[in-house]
C-alpha atoms as a PDB file:
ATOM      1  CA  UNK A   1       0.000   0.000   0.000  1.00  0.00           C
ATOM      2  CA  UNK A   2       1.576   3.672  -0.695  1.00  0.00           C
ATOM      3  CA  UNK A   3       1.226   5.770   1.992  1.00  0.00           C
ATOM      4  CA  UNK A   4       1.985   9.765   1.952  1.00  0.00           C
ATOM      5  CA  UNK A   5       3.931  12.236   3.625  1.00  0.00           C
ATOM      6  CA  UNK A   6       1.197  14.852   3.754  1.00  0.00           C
ATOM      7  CA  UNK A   7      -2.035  14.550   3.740  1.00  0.00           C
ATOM      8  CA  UNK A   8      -4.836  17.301   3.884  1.00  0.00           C
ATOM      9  CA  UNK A   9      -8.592  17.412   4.973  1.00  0.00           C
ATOM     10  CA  UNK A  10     -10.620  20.320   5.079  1.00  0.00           C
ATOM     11  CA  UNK A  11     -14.056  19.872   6.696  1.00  0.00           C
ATOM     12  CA  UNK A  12     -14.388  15.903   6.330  1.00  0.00           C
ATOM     13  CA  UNK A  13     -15.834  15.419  10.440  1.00  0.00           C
ATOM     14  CA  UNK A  14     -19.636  15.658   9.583  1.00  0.00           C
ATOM     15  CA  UNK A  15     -19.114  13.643   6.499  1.00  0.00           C
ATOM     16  CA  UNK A  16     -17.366  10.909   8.171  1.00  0.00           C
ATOM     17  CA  UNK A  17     -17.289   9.272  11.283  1.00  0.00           C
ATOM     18  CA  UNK A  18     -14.596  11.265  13.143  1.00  0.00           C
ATOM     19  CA  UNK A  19     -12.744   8.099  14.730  1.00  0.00           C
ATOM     20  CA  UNK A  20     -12.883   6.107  11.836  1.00  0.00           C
ATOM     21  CA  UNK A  21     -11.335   8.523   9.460  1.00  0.00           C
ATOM     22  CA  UNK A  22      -8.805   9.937  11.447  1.00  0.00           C
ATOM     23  CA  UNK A  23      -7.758   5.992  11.990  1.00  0.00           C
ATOM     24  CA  UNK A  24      -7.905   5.635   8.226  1.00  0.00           C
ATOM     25  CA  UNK A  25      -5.530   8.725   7.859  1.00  0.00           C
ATOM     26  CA  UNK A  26      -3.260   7.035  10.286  1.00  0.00           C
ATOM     27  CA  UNK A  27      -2.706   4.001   8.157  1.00  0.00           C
ATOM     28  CA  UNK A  28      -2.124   6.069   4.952  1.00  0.00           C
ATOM     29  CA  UNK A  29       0.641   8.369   6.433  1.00  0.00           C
ATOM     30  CA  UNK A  30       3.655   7.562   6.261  1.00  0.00           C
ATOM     31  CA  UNK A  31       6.491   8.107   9.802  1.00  0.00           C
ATOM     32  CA  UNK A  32       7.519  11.184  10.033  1.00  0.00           C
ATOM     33  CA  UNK A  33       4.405  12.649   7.612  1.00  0.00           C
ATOM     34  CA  UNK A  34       2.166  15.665   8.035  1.00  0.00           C
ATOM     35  CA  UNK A  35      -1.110  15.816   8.519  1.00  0.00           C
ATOM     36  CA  UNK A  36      -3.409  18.760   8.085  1.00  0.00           C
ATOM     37  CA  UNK A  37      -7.151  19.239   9.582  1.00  0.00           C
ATOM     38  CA  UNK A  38      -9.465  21.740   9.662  1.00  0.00           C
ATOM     39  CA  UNK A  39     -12.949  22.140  10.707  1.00  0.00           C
ATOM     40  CA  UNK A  40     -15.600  23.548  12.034  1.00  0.00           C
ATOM     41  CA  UNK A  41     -17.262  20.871  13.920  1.00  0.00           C
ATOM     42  CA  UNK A  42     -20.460  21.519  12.740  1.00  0.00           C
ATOM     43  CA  UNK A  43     -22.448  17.883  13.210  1.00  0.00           C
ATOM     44  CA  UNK A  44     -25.589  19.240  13.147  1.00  0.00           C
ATOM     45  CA  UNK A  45     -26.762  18.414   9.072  1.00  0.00           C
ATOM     46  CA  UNK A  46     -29.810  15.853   9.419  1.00  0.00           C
ATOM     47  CA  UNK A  47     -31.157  12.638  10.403  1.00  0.00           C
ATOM     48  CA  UNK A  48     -27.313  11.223   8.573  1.00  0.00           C
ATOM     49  CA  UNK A  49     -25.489  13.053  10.769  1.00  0.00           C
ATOM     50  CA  UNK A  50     -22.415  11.595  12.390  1.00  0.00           C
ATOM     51  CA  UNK A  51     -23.234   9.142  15.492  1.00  0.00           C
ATOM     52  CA  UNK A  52     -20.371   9.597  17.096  1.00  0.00           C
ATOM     53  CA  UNK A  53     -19.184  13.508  16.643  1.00  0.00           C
ATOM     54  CA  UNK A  54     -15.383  14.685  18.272  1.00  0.00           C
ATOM     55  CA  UNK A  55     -14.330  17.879  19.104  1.00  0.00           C
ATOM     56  CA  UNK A  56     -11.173  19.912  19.251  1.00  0.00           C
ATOM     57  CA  UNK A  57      -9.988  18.120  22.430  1.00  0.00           C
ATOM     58  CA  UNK A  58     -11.449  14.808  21.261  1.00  0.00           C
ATOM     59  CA  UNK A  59      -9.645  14.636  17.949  1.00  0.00           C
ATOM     60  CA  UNK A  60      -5.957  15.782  19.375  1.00  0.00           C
ATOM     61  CA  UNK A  61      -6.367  13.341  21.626  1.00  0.00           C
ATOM     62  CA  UNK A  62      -7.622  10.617  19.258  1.00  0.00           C
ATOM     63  CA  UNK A  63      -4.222  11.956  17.353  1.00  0.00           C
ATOM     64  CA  UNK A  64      -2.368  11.570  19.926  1.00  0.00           C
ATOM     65  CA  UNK A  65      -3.506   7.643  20.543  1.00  0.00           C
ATOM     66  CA  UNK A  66      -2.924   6.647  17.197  1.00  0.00           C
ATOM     67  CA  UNK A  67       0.662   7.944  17.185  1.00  0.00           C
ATOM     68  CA  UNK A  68       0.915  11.736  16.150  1.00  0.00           C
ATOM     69  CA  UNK A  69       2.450  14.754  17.455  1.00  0.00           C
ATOM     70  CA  UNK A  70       0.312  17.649  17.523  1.00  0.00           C
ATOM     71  CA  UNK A  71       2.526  20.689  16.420  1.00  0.00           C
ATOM     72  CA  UNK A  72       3.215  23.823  19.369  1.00  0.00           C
ATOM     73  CA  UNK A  73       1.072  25.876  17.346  1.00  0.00           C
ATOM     74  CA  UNK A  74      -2.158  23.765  17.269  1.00  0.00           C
ATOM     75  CA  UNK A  75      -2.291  22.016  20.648  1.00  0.00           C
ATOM     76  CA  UNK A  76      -5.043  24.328  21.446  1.00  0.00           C
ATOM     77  CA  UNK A  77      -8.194  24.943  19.872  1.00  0.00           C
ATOM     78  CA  UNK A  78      -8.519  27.911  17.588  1.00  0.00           C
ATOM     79  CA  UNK A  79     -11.542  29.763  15.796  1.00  0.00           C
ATOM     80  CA  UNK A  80     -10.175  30.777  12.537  1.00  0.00           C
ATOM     81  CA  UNK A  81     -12.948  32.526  10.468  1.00  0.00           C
ATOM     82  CA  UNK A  82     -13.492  30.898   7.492  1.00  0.00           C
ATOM     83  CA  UNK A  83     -15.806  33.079   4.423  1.00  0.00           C
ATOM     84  CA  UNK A  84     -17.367  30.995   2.020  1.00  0.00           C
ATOM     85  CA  UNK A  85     -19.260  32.961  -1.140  1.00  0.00           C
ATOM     86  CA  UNK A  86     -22.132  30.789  -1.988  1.00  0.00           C
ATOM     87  CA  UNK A  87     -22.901  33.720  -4.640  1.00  0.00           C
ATOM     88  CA  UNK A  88     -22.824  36.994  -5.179  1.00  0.00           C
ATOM     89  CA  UNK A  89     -25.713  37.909  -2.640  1.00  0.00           C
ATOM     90  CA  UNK A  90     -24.561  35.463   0.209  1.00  0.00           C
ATOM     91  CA  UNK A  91     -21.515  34.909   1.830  1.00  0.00           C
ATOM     92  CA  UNK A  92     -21.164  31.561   4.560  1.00  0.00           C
ATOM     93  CA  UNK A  93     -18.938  32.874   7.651  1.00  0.00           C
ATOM     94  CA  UNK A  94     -17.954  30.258  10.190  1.00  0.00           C
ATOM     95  CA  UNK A  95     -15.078  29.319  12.309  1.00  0.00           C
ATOM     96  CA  UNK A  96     -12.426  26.484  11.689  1.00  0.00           C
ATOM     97  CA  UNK A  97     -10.127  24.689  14.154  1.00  0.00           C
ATOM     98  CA  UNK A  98      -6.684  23.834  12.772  1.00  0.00           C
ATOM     99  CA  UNK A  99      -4.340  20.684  13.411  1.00  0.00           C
ATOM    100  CA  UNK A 100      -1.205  20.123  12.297  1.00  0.00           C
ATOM    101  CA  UNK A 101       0.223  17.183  13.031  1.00  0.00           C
ATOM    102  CA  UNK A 102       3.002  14.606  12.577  1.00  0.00           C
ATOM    103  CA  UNK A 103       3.311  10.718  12.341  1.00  0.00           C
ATOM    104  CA  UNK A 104       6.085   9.306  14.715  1.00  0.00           C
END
């Protein structure tokens, strides 16, 4: 299997059961790879919502079992605003947490 030494999702956690994709991730990085989340945690969609949700504590540590390194910068939470333009009349503003992390 090839595996990757970075590896980025953007806003994948109500699309996919947290636990199970950040264990998937695990097994495609390779040691010593990067790893790059953000999100804004926003499990709330409909009756196909995620069962299980995590949240910015939840998924470092989750990281942290399955063998990564969160980097200085993201061991905390942040609330990074994020603007998506749906159109030209409406504009989606939320906020993101960031992880960057490493395989060991």
């Amino acid at each position: 299997m090839e595996k990757f030494d970075l590896i980025v999702g953007l806003n994948l956690f109500e699309l996919i059961e947290p636990k199970h994709l950040l264990k998937l991730l695990s097994t495609q990085i390779q040691k010593n790879g990067t790893l790059v989340l953000s999100d804004p945690y926003d499990y709330e969609r409909d009756v196909k919502s995620i069962k299980e949700p995590l949240y910015p504590d939840d998924v470092r540590k989750e990281l942290t079992n399955l063998g990564f390194l969160i980097s200085e910068k993201t061991k905390k939470p942040s609330n990074i605003q994020w603007s998506l333009n749906l159109h030209e009349r409406a504009i989606l503003q939320y906020l993101v947490d960031l992880i960057v992390a490493k395989k060991f």
